[in-house]
PDB file of N, CA and C in Angstrom:
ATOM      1  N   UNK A   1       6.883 247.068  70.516  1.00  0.00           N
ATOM      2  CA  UNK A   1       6.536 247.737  69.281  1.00  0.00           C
ATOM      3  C   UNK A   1       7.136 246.939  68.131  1.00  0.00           C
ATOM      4  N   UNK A   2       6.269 246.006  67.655  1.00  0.00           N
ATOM      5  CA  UNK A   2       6.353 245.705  66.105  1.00  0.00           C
ATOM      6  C   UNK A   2       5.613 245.857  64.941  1.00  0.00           C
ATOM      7  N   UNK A   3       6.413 245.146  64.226  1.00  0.00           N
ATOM      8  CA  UNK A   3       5.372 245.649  62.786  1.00  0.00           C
ATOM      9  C   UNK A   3       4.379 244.864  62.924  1.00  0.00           C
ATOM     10  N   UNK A   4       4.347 243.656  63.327  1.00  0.00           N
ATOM     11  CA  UNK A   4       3.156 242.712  63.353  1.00  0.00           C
ATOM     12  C   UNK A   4       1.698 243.676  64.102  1.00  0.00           C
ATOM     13  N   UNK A   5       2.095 244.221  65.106  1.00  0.00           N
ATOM     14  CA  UNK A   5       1.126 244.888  66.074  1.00  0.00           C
ATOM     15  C   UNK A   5       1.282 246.662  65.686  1.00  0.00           C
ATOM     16  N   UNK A   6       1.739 247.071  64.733  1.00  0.00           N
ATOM     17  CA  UNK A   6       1.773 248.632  64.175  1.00  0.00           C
ATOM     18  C   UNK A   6       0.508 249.555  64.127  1.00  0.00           C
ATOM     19  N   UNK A   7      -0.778 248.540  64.038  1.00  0.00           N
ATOM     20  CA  UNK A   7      -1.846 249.057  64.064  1.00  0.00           C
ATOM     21  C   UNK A   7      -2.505 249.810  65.641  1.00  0.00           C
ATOM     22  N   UNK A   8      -1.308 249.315  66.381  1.00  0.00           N
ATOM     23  CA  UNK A   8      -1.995 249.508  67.712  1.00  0.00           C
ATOM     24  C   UNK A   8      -1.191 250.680  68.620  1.00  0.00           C
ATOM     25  N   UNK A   9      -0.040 250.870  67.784  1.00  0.00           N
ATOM     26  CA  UNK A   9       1.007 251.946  68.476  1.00  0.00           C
ATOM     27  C   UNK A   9       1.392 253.202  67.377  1.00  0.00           C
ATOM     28  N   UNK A  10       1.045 252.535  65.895  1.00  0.00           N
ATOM     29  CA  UNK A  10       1.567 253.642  65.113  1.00  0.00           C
ATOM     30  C   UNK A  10       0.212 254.501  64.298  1.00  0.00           C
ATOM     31  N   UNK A  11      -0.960 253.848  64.478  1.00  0.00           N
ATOM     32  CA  UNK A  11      -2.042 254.618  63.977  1.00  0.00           C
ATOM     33  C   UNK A  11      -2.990 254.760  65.103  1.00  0.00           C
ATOM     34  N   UNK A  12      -3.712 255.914  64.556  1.00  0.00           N
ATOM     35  CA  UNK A  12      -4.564 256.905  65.507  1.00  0.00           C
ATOM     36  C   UNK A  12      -5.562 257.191  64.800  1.00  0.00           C
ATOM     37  N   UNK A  13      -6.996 256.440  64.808  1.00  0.00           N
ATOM     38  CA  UNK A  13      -7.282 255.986  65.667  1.00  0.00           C
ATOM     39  C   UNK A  13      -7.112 254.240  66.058  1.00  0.00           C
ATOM     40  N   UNK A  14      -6.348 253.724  64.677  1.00  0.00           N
ATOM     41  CA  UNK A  14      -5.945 252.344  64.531  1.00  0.00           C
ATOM     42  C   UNK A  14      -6.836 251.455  65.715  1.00  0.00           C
ATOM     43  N   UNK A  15      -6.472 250.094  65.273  1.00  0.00           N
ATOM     44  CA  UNK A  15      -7.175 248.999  65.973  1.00  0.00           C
ATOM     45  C   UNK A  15      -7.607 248.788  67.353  1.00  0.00           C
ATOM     46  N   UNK A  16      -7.099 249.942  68.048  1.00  0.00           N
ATOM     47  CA  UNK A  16      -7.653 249.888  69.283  1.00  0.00           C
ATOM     48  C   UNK A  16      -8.643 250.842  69.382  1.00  0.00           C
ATOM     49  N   UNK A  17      -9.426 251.985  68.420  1.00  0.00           N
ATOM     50  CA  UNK A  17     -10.220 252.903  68.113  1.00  0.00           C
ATOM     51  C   UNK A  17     -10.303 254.005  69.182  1.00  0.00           C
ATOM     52  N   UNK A  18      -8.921 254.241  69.525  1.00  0.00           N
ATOM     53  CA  UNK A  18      -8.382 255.178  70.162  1.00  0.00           C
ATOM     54  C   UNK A  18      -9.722 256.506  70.193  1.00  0.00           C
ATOM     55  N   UNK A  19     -10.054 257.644  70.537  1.00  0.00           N
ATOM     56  CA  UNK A  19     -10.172 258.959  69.839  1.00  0.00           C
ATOM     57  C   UNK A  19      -9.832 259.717  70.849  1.00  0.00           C
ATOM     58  N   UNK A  20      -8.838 260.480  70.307  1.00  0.00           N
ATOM     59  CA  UNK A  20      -8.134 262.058  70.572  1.00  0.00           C
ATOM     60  C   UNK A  20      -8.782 263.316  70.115  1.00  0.00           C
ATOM     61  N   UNK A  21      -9.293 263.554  70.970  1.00  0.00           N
ATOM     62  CA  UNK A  21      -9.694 265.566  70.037  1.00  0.00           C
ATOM     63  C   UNK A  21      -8.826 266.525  71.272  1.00  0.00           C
ATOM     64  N   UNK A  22      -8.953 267.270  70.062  1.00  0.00           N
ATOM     65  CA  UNK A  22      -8.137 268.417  70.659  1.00  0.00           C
ATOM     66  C   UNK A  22      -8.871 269.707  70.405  1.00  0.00           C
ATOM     67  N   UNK A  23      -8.786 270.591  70.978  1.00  0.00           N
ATOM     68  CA  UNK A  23      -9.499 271.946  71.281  1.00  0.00           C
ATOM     69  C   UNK A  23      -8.838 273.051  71.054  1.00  0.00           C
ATOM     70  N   UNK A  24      -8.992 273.933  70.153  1.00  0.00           N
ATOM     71  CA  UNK A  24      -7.733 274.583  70.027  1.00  0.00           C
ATOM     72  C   UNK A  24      -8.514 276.258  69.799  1.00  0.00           C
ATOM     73  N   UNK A  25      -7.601 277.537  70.450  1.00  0.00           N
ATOM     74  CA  UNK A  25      -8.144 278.698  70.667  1.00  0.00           C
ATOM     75  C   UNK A  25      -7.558 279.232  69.830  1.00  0.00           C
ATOM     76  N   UNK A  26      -7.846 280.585  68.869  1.00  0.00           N
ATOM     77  CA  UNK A  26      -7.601 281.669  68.016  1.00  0.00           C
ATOM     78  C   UNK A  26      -7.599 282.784  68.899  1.00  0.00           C
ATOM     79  N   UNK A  27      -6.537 283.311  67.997  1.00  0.00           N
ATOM     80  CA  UNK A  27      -6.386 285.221  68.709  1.00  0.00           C
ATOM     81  C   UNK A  27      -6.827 285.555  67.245  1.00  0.00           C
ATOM     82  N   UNK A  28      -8.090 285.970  67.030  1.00  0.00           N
ATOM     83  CA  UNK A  28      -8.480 286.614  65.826  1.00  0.00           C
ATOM     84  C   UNK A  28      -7.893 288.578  65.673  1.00  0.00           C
ATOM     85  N   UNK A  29      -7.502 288.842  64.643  1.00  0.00           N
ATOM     86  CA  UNK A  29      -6.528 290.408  65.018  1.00  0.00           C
ATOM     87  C   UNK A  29      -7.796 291.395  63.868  1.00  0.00           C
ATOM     88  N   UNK A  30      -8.335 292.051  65.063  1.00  0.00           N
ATOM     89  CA  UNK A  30      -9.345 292.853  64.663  1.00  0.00           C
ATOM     90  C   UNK A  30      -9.040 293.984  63.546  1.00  0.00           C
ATOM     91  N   UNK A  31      -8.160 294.317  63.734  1.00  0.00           N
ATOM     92  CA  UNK A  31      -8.109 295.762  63.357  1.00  0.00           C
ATOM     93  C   UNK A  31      -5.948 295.898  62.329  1.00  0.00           C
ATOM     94  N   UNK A  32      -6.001 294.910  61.628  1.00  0.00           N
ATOM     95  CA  UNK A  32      -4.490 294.382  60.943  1.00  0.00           C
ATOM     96  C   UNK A  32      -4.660 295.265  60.244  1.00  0.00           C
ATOM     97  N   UNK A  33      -4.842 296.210  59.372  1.00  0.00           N
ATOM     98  CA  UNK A  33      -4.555 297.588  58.515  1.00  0.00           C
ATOM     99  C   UNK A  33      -3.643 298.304  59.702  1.00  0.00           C
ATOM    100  N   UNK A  34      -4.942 298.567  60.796  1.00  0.00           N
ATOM    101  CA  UNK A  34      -4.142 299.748  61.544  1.00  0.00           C
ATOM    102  C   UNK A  34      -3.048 299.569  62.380  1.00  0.00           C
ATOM    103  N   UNK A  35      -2.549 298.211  62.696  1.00  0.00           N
ATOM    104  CA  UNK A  35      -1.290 297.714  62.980  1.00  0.00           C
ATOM    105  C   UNK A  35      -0.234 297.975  62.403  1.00  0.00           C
ATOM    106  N   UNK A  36      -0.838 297.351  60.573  1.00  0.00           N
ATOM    107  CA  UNK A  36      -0.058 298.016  59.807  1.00  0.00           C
ATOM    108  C   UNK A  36       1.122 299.530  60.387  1.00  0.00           C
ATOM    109  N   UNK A  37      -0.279 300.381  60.660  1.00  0.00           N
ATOM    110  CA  UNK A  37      -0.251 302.027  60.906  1.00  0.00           C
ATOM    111  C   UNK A  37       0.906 301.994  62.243  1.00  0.00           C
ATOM    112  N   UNK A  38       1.306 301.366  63.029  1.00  0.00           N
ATOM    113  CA  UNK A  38       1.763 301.795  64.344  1.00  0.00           C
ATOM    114  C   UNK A  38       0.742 301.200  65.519  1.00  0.00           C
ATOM    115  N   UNK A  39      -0.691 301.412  65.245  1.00  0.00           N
ATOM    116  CA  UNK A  39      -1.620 301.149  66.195  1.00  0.00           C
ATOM    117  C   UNK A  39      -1.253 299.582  66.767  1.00  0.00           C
ATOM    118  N   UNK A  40      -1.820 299.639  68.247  1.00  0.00           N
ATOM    119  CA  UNK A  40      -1.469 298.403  69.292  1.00  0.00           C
ATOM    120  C   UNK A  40      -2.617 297.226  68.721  1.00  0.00           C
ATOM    121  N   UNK A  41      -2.591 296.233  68.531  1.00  0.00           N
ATOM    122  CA  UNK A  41      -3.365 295.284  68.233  1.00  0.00           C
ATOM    123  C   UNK A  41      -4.810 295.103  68.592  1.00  0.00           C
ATOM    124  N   UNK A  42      -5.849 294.595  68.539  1.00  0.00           N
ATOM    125  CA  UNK A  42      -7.031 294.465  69.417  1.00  0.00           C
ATOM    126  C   UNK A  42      -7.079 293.546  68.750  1.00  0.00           C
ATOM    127  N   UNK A  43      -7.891 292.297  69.962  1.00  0.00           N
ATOM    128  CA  UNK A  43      -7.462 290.971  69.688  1.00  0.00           C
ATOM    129  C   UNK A  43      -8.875 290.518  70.124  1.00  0.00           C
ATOM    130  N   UNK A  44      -9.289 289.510  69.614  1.00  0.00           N
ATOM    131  CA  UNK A  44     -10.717 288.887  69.647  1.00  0.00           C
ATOM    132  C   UNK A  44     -10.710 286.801  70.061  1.00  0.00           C
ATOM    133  N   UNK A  45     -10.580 286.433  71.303  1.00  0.00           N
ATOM    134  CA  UNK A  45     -10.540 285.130  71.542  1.00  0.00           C
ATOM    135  C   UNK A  45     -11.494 284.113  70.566  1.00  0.00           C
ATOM    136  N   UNK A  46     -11.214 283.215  70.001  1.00  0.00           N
ATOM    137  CA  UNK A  46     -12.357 282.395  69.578  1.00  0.00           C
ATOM    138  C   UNK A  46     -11.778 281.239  70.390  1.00  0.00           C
ATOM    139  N   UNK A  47     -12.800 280.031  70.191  1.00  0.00           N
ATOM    140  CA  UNK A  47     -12.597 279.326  71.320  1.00  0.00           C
ATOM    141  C   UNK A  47     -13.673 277.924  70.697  1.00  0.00           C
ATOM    142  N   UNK A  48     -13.546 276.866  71.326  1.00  0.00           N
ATOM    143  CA  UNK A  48     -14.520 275.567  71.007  1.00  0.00           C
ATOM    144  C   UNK A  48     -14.040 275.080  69.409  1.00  0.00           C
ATOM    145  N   UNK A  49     -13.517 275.579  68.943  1.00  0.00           N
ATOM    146  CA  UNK A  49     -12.435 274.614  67.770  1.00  0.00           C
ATOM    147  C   UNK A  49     -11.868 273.608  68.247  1.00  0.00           C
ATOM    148  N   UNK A  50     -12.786 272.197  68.012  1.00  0.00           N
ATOM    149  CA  UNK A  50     -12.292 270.512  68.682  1.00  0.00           C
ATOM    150  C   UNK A  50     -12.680 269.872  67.171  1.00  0.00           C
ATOM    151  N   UNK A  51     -11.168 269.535  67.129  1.00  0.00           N
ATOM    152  CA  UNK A  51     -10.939 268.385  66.059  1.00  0.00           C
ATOM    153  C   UNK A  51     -10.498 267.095  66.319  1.00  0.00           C
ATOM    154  N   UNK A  52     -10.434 265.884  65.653  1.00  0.00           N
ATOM    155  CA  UNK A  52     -10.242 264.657  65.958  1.00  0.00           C
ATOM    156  C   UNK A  52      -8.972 264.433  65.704  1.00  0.00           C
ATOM    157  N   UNK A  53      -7.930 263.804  66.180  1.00  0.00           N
ATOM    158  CA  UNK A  53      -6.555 263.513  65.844  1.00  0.00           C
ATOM    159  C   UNK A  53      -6.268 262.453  65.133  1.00  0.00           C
ATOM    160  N   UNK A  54      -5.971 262.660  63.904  1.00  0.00           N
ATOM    161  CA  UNK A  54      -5.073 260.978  63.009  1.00  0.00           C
ATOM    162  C   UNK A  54      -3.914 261.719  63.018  1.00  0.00           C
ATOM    163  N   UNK A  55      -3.342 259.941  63.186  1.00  0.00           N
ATOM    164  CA  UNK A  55      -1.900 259.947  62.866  1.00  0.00           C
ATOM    165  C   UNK A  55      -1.551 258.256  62.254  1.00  0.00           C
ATOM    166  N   UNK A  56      -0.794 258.552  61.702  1.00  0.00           N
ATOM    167  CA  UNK A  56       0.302 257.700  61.224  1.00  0.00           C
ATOM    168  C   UNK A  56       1.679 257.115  60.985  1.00  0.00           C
ATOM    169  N   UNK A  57       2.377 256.819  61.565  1.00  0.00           N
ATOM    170  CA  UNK A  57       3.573 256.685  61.449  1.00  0.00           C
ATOM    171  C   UNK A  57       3.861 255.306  60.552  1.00  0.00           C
ATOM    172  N   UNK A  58       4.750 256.143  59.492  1.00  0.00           N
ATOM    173  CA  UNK A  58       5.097 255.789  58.322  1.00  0.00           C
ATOM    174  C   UNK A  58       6.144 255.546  57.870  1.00  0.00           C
ATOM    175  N   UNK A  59       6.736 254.527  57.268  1.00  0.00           N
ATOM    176  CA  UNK A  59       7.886 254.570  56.850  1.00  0.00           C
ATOM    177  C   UNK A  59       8.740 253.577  58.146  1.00  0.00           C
ATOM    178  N   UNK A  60       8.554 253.019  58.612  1.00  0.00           N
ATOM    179  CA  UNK A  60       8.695 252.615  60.321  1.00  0.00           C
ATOM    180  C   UNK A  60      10.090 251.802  59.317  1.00  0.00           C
ATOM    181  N   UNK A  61      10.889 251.798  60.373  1.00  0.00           N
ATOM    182  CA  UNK A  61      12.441 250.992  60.478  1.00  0.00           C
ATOM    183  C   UNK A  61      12.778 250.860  61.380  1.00  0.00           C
ATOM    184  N   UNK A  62      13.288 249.106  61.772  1.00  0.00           N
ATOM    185  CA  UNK A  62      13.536 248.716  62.875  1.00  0.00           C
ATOM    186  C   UNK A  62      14.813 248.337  62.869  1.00  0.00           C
ATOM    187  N   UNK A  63      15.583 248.860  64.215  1.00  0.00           N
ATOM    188  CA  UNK A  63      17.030 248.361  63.638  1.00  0.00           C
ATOM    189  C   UNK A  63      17.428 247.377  65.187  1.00  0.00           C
ATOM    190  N   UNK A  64      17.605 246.431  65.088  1.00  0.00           N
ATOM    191  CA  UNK A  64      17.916 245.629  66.352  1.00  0.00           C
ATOM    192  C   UNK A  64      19.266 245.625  67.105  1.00  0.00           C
ATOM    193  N   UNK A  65      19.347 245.743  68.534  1.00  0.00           N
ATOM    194  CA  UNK A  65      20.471 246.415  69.028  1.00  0.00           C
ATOM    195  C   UNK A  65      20.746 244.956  70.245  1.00  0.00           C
ATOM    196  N   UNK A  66      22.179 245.019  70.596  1.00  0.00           N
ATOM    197  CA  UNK A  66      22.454 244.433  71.447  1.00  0.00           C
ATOM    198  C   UNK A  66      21.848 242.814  71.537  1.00  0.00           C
ATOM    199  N   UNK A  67      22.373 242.410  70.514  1.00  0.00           N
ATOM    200  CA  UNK A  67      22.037 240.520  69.777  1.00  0.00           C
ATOM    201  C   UNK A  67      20.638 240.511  70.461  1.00  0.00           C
ATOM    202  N   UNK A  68      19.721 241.322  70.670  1.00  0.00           N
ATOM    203  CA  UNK A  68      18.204 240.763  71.262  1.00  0.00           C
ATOM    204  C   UNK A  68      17.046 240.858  70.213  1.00  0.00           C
ATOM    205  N   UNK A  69      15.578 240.756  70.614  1.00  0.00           N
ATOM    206  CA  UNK A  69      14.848 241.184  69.321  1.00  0.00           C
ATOM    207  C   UNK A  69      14.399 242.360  70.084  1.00  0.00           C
ATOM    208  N   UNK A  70      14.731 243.448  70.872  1.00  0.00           N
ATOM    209  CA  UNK A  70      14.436 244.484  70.949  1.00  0.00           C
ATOM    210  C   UNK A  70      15.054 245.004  69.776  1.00  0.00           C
ATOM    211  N   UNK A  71      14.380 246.681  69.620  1.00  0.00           N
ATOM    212  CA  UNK A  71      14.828 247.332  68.379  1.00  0.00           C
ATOM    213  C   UNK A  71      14.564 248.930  68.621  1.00  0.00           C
ATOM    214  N   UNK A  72      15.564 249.766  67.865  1.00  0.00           N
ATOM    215  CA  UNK A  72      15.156 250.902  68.152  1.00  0.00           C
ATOM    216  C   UNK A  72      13.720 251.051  66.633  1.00  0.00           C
ATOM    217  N   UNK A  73      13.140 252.231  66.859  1.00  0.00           N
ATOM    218  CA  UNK A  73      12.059 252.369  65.928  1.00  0.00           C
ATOM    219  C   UNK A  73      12.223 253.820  65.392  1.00  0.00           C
ATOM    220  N   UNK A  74      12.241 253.828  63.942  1.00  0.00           N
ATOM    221  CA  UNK A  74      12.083 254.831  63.571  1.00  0.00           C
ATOM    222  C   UNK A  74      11.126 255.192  62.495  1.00  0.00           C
ATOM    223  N   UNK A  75      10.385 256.482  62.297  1.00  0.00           N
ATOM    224  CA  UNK A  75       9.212 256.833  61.525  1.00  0.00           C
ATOM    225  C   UNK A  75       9.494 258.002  60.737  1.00  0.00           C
ATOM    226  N   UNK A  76       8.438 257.980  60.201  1.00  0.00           N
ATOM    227  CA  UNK A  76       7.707 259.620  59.781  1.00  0.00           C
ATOM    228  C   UNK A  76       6.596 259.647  59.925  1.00  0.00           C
ATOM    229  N   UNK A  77       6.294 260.605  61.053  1.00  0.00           N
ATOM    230  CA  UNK A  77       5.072 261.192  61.352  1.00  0.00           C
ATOM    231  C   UNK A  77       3.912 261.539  60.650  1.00  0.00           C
ATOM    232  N   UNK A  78       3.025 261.291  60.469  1.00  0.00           N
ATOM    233  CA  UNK A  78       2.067 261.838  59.302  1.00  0.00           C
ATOM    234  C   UNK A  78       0.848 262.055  60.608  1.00  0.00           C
ATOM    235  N   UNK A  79       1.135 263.582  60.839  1.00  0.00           N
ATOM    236  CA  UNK A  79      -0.445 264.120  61.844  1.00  0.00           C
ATOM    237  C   UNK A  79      -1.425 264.975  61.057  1.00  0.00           C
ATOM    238  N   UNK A  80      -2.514 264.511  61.172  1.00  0.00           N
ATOM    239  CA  UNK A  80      -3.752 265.970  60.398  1.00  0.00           C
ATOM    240  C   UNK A  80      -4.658 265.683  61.689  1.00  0.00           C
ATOM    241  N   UNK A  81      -5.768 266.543  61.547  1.00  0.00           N
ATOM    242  CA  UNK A  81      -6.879 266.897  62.202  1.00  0.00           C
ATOM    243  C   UNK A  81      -7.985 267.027  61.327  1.00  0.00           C
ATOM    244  N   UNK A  82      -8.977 266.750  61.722  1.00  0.00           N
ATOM    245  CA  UNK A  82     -10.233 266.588  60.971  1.00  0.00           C
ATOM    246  C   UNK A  82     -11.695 267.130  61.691  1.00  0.00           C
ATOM    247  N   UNK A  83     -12.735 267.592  61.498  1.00  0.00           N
ATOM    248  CA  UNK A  83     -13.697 267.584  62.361  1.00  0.00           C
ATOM    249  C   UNK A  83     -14.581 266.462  62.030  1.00  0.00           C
ATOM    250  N   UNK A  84     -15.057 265.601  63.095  1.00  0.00           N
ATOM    251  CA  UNK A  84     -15.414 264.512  63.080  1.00  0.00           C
ATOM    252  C   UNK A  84     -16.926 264.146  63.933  1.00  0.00           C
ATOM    253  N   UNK A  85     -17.430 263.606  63.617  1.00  0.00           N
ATOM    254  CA  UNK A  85     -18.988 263.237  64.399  1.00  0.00           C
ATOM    255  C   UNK A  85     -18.844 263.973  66.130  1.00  0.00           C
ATOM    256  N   UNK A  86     -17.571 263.423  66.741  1.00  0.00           N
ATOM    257  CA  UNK A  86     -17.238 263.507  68.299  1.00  0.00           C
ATOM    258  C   UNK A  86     -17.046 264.619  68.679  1.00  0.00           C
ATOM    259  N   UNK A  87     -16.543 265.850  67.406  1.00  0.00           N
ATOM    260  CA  UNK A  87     -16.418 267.055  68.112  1.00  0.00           C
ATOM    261  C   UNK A  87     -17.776 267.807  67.678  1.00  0.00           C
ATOM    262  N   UNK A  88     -18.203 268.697  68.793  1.00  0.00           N
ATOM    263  CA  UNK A  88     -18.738 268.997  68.865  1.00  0.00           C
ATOM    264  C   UNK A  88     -18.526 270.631  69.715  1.00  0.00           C
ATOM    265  N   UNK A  89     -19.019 271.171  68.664  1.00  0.00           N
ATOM    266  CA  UNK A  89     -18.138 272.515  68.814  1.00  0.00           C
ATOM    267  C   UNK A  89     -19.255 273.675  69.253  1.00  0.00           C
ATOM    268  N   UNK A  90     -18.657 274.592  70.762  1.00  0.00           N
ATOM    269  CA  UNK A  90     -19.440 275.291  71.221  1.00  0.00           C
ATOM    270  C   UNK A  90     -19.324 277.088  71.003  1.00  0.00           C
ATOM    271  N   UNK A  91     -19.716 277.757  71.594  1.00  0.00           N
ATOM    272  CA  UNK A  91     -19.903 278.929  71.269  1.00  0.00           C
ATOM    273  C   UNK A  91     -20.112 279.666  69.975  1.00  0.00           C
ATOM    274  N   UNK A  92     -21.215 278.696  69.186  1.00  0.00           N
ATOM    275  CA  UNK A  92     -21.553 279.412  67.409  1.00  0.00           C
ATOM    276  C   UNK A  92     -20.552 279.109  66.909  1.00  0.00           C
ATOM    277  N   UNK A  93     -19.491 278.306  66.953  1.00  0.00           N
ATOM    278  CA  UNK A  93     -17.882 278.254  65.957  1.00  0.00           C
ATOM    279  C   UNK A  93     -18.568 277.449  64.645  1.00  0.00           C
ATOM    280  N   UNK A  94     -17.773 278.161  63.860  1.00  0.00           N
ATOM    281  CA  UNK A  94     -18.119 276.975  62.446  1.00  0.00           C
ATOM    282  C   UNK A  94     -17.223 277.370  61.951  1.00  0.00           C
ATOM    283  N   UNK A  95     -16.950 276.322  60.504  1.00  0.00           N
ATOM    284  CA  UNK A  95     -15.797 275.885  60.026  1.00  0.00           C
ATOM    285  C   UNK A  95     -15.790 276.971  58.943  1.00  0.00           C
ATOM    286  N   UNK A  96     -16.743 278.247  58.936  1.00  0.00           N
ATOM    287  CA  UNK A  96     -17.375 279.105  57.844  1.00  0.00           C
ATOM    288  C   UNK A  96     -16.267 280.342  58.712  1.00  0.00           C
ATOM    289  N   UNK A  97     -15.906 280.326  59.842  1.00  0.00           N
ATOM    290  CA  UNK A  97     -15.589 281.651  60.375  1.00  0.00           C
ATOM    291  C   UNK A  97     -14.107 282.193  59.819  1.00  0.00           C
ATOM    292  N   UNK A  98     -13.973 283.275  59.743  1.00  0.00           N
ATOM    293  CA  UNK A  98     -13.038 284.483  59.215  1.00  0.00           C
ATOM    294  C   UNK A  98     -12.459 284.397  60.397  1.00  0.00           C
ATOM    295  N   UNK A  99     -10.873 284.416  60.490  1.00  0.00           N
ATOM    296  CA  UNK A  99     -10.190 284.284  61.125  1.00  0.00           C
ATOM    297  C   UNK A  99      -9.251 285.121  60.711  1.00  0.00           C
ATOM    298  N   UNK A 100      -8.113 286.014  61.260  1.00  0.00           N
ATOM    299  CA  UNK A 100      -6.954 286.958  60.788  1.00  0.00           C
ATOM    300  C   UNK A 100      -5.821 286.238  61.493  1.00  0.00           C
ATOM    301  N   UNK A 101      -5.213 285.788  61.189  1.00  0.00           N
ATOM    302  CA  UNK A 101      -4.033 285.553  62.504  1.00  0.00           C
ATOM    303  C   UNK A 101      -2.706 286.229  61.876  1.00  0.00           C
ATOM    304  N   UNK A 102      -1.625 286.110  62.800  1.00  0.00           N
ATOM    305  CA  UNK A 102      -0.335 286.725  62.545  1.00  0.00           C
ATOM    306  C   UNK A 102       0.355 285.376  62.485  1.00  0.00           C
ATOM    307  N   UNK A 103       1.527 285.859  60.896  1.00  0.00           N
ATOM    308  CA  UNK A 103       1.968 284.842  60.124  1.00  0.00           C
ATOM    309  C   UNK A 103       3.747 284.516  60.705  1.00  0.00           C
ATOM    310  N   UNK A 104       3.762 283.920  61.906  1.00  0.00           N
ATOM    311  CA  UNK A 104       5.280 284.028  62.994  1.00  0.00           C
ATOM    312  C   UNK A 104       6.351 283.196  62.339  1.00  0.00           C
ATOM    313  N   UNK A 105       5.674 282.947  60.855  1.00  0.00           N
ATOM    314  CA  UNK A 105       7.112 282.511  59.997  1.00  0.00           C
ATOM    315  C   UNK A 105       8.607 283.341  60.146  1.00  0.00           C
ATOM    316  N   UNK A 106       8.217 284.925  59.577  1.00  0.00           N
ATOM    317  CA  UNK A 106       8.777 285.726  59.616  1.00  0.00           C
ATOM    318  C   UNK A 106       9.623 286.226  60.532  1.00  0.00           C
ATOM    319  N   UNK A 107       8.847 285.725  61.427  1.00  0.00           N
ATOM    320  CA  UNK A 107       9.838 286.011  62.931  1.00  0.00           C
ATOM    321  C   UNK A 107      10.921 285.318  63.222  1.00  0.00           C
ATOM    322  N   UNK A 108      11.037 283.921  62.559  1.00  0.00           N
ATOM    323  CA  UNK A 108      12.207 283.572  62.869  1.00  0.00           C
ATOM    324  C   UNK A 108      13.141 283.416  62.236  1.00  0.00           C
ATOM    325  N   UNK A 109      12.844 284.295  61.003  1.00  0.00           N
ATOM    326  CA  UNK A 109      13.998 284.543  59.960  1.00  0.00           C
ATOM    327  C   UNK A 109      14.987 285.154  61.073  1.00  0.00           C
ATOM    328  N   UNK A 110      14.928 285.825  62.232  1.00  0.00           N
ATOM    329  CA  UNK A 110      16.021 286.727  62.471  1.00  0.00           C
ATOM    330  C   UNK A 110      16.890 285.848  63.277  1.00  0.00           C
ATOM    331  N   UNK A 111      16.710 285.102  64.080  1.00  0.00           N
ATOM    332  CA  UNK A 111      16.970 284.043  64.847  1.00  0.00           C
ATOM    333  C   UNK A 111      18.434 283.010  63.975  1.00  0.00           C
TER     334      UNK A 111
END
């Protein structure tokens, strides 16, 4: 891993035109007023949400250890997702759909 060759280990889909998708499922929450209320949740699966993976690693610093030209490597991550020509998304999903989810920030205030 060097900087000369960065295009090939630190970007996605970089010079080797990698592609990653990923598929990802929703618990859509039907009925969030009456949760509000006490009532038990009712929960609705969505499903076939496939996006393409970029990444970047940024900021790269190499620090060389033990008189060799090995080096440790360090970054900052830069990940998004995108929908892209390759995904191709099943069961009616579109990027139009209403979604409710529960916001588990909160939850780990207590922690």
């Amino acid at each position: 891993m060097k900087e000369s060759n960065h295009k090939e280990w630190a970007m996605l889909p970089g010079d080797l035109k990698d592609v990653v998708l990923r598929e990802y499922h929703f618990f859509n929450v039907k009925n969030a007023e009456d949760i509000l209320q006490g009532a038990s949740p009712m929960l609705e699966e969505l499903n076939g949400y496939i996006y393409q993976e970029f990444d970047n690693y940024m900021n790269r610093t190499y620090t060389k250890y033990d008189g060799t030209d090995d080096a440790w490597v360090s970054f900052w991550p830069l990940q998004y997702m995108k929908k892209t020509e390759p995904c191709i998304w099943h069961n009616g999903t579109s990027v139009e759909d209403p979604v409710t989810l529960v916001n588990i920030g909160p939850f780990n205030a207590w922690y």
